[in-house]
PDB file of N, CA and C in Angstrom:
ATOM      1  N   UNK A   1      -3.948   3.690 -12.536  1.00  0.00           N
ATOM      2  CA  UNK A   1      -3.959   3.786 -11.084  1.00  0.00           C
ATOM      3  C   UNK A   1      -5.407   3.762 -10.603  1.00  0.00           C
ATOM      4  N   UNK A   2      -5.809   2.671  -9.239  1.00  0.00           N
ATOM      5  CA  UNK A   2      -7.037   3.194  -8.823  1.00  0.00           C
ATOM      6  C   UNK A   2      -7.453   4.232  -8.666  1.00  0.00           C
ATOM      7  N   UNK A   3      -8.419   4.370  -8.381  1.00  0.00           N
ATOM      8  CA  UNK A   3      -9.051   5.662  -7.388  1.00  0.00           C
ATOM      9  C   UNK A   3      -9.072   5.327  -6.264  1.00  0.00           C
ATOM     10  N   UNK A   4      -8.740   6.304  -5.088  1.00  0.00           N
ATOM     11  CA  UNK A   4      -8.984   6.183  -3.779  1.00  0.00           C
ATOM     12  C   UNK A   4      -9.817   7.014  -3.027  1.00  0.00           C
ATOM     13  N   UNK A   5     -10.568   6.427  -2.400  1.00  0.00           N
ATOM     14  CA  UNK A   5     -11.712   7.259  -1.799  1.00  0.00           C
ATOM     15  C   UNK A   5     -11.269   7.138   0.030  1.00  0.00           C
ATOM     16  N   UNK A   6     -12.149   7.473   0.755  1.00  0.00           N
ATOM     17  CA  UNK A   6     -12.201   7.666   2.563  1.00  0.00           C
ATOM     18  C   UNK A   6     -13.678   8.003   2.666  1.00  0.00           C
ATOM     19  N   UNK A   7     -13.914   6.797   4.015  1.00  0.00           N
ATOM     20  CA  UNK A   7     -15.061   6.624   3.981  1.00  0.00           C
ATOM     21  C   UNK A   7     -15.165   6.654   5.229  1.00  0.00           C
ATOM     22  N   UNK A   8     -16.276   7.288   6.217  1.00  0.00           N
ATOM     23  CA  UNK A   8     -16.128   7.639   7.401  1.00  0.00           C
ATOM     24  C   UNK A   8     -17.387   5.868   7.702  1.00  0.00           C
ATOM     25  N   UNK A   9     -17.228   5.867   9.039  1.00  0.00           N
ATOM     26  CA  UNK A   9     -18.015   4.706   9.294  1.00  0.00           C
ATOM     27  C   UNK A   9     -17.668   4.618  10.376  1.00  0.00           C
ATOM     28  N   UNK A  10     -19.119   5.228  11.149  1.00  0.00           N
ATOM     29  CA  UNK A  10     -18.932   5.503  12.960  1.00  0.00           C
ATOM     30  C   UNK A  10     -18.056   6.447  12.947  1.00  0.00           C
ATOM     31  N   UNK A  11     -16.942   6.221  13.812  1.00  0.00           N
ATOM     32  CA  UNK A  11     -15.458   7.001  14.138  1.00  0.00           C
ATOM     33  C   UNK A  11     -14.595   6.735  13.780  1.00  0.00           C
ATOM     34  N   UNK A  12     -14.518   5.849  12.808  1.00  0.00           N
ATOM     35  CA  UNK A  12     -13.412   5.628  12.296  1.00  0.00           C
ATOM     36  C   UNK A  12     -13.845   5.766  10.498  1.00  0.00           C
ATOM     37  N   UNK A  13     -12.193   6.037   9.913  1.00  0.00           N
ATOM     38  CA  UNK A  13     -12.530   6.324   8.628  1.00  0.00           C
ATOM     39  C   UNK A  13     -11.822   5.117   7.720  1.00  0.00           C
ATOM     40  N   UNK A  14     -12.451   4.461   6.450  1.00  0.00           N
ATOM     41  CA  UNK A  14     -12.014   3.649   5.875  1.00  0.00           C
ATOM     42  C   UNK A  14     -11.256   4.054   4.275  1.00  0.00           C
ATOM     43  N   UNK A  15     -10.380   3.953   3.989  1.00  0.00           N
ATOM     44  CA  UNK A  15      -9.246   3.995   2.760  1.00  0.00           C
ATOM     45  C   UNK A  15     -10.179   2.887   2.017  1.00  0.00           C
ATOM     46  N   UNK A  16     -10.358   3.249   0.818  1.00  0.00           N
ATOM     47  CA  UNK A  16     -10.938   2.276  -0.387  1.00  0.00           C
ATOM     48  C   UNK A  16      -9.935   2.672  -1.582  1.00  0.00           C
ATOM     49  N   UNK A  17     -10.099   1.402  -2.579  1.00  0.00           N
ATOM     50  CA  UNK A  17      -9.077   1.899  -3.550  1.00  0.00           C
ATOM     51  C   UNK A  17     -10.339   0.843  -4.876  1.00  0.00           C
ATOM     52  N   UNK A  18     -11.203   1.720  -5.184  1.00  0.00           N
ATOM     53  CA  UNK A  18     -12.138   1.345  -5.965  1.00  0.00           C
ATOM     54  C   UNK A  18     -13.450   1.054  -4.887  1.00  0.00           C
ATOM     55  N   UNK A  19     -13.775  -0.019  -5.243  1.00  0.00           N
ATOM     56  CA  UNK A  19     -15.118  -0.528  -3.770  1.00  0.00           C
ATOM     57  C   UNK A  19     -14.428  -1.344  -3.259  1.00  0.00           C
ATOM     58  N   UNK A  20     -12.817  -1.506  -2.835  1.00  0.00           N
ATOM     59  CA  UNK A  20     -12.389  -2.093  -1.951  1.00  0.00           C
ATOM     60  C   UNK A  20     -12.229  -1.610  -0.607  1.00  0.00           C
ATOM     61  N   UNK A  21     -12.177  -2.147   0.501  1.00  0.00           N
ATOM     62  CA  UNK A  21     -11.463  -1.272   1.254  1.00  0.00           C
ATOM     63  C   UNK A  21     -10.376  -1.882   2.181  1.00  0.00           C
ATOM     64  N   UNK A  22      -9.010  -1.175   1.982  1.00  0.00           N
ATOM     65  CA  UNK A  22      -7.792  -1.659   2.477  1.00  0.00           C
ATOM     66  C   UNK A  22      -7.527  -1.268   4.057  1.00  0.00           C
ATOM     67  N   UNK A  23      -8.147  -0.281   4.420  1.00  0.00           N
ATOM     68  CA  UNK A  23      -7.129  -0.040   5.377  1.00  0.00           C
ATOM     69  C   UNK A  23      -8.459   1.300   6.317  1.00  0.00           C
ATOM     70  N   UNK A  24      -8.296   0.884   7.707  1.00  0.00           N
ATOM     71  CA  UNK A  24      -8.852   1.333   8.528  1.00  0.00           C
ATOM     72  C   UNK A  24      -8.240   2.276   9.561  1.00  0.00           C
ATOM     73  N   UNK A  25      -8.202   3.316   9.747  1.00  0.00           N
ATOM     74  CA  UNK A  25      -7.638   4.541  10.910  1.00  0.00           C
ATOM     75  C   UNK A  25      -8.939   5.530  11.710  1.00  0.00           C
ATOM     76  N   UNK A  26      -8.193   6.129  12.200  1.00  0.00           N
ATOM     77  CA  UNK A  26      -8.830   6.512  13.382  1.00  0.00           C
ATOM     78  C   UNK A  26      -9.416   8.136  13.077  1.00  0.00           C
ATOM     79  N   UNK A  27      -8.475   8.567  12.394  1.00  0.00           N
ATOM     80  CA  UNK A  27      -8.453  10.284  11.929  1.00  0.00           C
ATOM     81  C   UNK A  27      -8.631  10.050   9.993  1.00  0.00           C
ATOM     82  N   UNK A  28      -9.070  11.409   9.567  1.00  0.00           N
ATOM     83  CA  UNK A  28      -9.263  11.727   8.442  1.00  0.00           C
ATOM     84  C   UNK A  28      -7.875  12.281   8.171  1.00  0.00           C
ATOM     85  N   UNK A  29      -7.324  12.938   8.059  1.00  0.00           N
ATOM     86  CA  UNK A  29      -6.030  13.426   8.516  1.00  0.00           C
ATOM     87  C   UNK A  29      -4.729  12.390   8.317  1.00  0.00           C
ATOM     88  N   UNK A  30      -5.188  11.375   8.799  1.00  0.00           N
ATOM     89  CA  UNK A  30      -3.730  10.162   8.496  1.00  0.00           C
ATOM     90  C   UNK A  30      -4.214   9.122   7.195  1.00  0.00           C
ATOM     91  N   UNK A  31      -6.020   9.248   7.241  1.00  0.00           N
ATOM     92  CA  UNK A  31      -6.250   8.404   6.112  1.00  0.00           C
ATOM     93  C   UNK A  31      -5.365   9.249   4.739  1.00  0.00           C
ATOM     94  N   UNK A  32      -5.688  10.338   4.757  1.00  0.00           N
ATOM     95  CA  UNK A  32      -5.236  11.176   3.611  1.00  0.00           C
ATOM     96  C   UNK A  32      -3.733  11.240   2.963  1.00  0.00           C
ATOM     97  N   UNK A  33      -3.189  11.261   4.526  1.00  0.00           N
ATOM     98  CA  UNK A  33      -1.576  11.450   4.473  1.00  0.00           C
ATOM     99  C   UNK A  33      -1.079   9.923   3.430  1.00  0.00           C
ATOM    100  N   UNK A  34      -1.988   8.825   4.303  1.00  0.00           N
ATOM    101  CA  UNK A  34      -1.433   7.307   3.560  1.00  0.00           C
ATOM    102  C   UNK A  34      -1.923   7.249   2.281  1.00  0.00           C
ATOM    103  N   UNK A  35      -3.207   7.567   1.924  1.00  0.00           N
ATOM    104  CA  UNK A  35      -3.509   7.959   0.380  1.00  0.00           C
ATOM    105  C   UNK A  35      -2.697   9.078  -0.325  1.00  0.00           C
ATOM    106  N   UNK A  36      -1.787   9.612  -0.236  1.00  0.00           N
ATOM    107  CA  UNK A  36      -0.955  10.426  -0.534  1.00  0.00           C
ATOM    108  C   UNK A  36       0.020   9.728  -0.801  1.00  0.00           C
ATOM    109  N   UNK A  37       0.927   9.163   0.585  1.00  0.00           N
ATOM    110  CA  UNK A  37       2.022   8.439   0.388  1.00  0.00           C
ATOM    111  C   UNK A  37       1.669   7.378  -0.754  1.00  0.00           C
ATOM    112  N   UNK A  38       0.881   6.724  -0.412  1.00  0.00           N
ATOM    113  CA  UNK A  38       0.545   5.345  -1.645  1.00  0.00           C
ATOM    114  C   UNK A  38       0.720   5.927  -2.916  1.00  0.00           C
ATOM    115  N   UNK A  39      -0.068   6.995  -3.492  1.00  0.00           N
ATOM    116  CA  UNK A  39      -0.140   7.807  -4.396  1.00  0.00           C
ATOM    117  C   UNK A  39       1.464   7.346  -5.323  1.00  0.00           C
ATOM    118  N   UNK A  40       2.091   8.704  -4.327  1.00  0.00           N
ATOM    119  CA  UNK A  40       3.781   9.150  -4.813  1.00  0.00           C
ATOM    120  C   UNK A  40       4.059   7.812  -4.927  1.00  0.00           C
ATOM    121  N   UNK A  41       4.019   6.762  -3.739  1.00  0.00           N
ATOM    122  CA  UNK A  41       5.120   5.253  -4.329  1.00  0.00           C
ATOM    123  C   UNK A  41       4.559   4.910  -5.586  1.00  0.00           C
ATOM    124  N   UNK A  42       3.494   4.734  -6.139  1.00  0.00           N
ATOM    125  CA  UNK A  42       2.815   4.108  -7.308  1.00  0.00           C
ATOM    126  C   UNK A  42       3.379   4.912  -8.418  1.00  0.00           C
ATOM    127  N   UNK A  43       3.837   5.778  -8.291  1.00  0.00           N
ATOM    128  CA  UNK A  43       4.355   6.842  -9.509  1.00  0.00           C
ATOM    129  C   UNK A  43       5.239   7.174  -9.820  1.00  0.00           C
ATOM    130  N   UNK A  44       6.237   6.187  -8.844  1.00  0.00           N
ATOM    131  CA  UNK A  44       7.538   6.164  -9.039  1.00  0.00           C
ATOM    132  C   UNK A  44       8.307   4.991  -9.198  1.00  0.00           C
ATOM    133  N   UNK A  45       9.425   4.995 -10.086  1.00  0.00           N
ATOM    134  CA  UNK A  45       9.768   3.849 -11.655  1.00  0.00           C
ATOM    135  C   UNK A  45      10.184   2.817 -10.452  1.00  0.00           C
ATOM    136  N   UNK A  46       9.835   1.647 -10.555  1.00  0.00           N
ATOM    137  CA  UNK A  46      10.819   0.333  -9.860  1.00  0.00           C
ATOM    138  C   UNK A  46      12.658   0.703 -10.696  1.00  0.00           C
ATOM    139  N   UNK A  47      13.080   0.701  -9.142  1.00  0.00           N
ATOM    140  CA  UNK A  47      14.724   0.262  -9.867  1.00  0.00           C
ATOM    141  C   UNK A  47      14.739  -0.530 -10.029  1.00  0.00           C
ATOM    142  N   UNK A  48      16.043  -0.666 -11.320  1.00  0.00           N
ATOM    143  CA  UNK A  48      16.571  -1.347 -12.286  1.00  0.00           C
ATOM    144  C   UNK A  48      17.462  -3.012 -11.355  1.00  0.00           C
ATOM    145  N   UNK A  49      16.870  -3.597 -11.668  1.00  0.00           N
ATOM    146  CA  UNK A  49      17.646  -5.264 -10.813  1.00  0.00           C
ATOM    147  C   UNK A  49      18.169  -5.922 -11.737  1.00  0.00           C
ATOM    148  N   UNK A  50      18.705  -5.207 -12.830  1.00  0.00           N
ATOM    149  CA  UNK A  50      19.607  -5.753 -13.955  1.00  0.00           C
ATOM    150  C   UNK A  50      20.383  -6.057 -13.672  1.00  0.00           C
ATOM    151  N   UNK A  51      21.430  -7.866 -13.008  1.00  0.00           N
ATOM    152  CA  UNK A  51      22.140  -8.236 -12.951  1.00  0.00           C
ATOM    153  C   UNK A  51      22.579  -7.811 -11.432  1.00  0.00           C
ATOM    154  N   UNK A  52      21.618  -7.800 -10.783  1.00  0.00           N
ATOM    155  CA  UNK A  52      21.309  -7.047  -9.060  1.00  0.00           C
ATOM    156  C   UNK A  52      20.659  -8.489  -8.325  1.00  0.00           C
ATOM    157  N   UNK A  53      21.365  -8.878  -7.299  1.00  0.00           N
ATOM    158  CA  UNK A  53      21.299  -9.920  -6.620  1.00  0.00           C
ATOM    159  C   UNK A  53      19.732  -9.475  -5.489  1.00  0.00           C
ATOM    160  N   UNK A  54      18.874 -10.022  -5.477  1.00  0.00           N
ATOM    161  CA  UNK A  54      17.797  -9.676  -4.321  1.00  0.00           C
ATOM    162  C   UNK A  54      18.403  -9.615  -2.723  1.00  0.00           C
ATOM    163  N   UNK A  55      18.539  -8.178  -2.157  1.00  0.00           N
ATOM    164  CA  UNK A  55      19.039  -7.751  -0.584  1.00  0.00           C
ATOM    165  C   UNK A  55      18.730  -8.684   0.185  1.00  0.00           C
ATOM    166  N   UNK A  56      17.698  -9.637  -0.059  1.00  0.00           N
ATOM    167  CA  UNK A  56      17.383 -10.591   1.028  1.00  0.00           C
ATOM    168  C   UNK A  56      17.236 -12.000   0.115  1.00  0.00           C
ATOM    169  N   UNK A  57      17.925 -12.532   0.951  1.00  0.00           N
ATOM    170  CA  UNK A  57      18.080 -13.991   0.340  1.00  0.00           C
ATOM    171  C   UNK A  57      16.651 -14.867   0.926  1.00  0.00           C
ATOM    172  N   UNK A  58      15.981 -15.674   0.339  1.00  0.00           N
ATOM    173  CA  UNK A  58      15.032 -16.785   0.564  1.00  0.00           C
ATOM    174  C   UNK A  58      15.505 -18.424   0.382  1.00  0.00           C
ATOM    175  N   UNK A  59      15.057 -18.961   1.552  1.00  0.00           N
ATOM    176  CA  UNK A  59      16.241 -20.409   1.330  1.00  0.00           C
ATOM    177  C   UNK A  59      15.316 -20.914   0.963  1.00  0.00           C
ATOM    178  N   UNK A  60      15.366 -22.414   0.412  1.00  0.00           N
ATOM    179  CA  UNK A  60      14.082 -22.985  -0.470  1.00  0.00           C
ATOM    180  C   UNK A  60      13.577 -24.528   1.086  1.00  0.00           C
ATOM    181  N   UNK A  61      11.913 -24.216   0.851  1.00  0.00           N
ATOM    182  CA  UNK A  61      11.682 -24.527   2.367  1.00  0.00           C
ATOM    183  C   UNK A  61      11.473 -26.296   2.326  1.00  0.00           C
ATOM    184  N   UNK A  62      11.799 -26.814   3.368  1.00  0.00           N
ATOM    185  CA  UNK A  62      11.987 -28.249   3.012  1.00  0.00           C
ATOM    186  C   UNK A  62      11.045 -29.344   3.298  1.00  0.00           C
ATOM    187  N   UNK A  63      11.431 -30.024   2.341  1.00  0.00           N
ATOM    188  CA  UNK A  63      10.335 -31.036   2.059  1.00  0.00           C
ATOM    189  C   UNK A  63      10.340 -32.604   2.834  1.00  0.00           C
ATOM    190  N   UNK A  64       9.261 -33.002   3.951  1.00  0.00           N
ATOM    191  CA  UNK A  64       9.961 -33.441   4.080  1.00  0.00           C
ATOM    192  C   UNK A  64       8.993 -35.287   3.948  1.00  0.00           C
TER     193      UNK A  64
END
């Protein structure tokens, strides 16, 4: 898993995930909350699509 850092810059604070940076907000406070949330999803198993049709269908786009 990366590391995630928050990086203040001016008034607003920036989400990094190494020396990247993804994602820009307004408060320290919500940067944290979304580095949190990201966190928990990354650490939790993909379900199983064993013989599981994809919920959303993609039509194949045409050529023309």
């Amino acid at each position: 898993m990366r590391k995630y850092s928050i990086v203040r810059i001016g008034s607003e604070y920036v989400v990094q995930a190494g020396k990247t940076s993804i994602l820009k907000v307004s408060s320290r406070r919500q940067a944290a909350k979304l580095v949190t949330d990201a966190a928990e999803l990354l650490q939790q198993e993909p379900a199983s699509s064993e013989g599981e049709e994809p919920s959303i269908g993609r039509e194949a786009p045409e050529v023309s």
